[in-house]
Protein backbone atom coordinates (compact mmCIF):
# COMPACT_ATOMS: atom_id res chain seq x y z
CA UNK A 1 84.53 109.31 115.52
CA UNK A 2 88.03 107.41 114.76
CA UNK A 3 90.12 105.86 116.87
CA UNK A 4 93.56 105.07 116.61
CA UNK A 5 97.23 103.72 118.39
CA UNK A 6 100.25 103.26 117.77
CA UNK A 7 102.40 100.06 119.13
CA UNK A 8 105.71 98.09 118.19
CA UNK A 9 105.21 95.92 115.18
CA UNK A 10 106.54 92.61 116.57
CA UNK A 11 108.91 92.27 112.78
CA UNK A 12 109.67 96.03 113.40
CA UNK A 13 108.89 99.48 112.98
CA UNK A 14 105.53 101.32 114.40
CA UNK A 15 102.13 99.32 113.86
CA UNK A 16 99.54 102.46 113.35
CA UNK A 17 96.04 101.25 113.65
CA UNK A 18 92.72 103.10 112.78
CA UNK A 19 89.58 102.22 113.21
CA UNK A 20 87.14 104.76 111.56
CA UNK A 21 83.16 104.60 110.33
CA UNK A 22 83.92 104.33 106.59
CA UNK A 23 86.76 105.12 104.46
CA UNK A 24 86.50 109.14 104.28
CA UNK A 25 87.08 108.71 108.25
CA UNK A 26 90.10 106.56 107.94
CA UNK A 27 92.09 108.45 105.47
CA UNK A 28 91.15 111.55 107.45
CA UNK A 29 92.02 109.80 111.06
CA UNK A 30 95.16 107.73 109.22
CA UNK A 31 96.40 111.26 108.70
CA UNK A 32 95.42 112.97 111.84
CA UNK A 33 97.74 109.96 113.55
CA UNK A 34 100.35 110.42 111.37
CA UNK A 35 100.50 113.93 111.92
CA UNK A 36 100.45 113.24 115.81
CA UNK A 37 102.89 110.44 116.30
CA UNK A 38 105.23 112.56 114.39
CA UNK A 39 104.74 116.02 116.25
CA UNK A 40 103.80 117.68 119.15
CA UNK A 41 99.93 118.68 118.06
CA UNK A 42 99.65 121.50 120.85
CA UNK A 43 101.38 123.90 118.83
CA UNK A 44 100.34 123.44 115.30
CA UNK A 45 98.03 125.72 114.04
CA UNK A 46 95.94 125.60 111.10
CA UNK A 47 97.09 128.60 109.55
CA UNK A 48 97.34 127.23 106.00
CA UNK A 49 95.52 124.63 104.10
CA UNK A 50 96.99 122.76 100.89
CA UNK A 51 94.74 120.71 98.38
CA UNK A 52 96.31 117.06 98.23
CA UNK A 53 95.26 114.77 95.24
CA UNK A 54 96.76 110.99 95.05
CA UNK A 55 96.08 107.96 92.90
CA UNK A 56 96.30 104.14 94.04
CA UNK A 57 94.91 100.79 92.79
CA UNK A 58 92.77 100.17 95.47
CA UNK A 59 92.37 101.43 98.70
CA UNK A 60 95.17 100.01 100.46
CA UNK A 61 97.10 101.67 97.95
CA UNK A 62 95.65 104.88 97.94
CA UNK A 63 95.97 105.21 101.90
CA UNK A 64 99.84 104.23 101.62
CA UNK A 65 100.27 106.74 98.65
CA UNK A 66 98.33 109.31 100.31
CA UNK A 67 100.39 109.07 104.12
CA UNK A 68 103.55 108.89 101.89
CA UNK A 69 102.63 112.02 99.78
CA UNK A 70 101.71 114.08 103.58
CA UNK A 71 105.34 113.27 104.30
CA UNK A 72 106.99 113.97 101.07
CA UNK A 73 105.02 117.61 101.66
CA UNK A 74 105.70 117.90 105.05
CA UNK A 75 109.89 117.29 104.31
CA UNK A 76 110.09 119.53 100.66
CA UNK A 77 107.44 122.16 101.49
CA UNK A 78 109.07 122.81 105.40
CA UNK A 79 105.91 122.00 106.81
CA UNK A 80 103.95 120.49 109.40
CA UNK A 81 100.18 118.96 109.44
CA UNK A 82 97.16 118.83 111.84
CA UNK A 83 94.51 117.32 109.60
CA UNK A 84 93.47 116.26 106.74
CA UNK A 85 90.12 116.41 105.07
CA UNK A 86 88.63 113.46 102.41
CA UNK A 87 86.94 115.71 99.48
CA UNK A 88 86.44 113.14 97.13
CA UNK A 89 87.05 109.43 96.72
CA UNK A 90 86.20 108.47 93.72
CA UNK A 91 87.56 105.77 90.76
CA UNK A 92 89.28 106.89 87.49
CA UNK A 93 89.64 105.12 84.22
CA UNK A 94 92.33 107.89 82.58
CA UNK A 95 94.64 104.94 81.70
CA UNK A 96 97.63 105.88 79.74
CA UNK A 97 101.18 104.08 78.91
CA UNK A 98 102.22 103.74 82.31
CA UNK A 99 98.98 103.36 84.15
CA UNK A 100 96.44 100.45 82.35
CA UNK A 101 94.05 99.60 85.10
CA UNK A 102 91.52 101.37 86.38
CA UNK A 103 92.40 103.70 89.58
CA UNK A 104 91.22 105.16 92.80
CA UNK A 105 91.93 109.25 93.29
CA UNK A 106 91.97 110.61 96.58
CA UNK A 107 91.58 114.39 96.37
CA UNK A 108 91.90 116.45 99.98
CA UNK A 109 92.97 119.04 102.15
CA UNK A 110 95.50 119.16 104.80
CA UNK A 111 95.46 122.20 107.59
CA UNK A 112 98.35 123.39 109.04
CA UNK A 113 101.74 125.76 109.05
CA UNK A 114 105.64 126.13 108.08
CA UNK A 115 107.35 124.45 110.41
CA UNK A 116 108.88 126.77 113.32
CA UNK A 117 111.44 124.69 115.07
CA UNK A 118 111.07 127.25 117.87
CA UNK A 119 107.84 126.39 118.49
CA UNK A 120 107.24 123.05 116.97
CA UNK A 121 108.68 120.10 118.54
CA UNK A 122 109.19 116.85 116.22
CA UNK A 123 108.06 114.04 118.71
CA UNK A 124 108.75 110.75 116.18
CA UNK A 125 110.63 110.93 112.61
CA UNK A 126 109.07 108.73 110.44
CA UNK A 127 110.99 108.08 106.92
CA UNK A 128 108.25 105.58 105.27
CA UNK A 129 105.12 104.43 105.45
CA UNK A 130 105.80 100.67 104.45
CA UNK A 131 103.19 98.79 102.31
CA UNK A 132 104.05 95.23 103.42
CA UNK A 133 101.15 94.44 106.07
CA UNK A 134 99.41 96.97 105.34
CA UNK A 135 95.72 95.68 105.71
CA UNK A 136 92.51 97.79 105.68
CA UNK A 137 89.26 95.73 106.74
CA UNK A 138 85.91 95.98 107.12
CA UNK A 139 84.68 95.14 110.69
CA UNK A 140 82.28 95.95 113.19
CA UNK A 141 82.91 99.91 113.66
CA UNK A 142 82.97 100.21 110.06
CA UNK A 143 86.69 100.27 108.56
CA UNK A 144 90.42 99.27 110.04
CA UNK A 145 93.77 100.14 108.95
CA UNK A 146 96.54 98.73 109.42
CA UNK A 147 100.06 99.87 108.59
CA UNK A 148 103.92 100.01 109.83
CA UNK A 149 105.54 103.06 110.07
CA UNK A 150 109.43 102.96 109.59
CA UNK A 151 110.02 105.46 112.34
């Protein structure tokens, strides 16, 4: 089980920390919190469920592009999140022009609805999730993340 909280970055925005058994559990909980400290959970329902794939360098960077992706779709696609669900984590060597290292690709699900502003009630905007201090960790429960919010 994950565990996560949220408190005032001392050089500013939101710190979000997770702490989660291996790195399937903290993308999933990194998203869960997200999706919390930005709405009011009791009345989203998983009602639909869209397939999410990202790419990063490494993991850092596949947790930053994945959180920033969930927000992009939440803000074009008029929706709002409950979860998200790791499929696959695996690395990728499709280089091409623009991309000449070797990659990570995050592929996933995230459950939820269209956002109802009669029902749904935005707690926290958050514009960005920010990459400096970003950190992810290995320590004693398994894996910790890190990162500021710009909320």
């Amino acid at each position: 089980m994950a565990a996560f909280n949220f408190q005032e970055d001392p050089r500013g925005g939101v710190g979000m920390e997770v702490i989660a058994e291996d790195h399937f559990a903290m993308f999933n909980a990194a998203v869960t919190a997200l999706c919390l400290f930005m709405w009011d959970q009791d009345t989203v329902q998983e009602q639909e469920s869209i397939d999410i794939s990202w790419y990063g360098f490494d993991i850092p960077t596949t947790v930053v592009g994945l959180l920033s992706e969930i927000l992009y779709r939440m803000e074009s696609g008029n929706l709002v999140f409950k979860r998200f669900e790791t499929l696959s984590l695996e690395p990728v060597d499709d280089l091409d022009e623009r991309h000449r290292r070797k990659q990570l690709k995050i592929s996933g699900r995230a459950y939820g609805e269209t956002l109802d502003l009669t029902r749904h009630r935005q707690r926290f905007p958050v514009q960005a999730v920010l990459l400096p201090r970003l950190k992810v960790e290995d320590v004693a429960e398994g894996v910790r993340l890190y990162c500021v919010l710009d909320a």
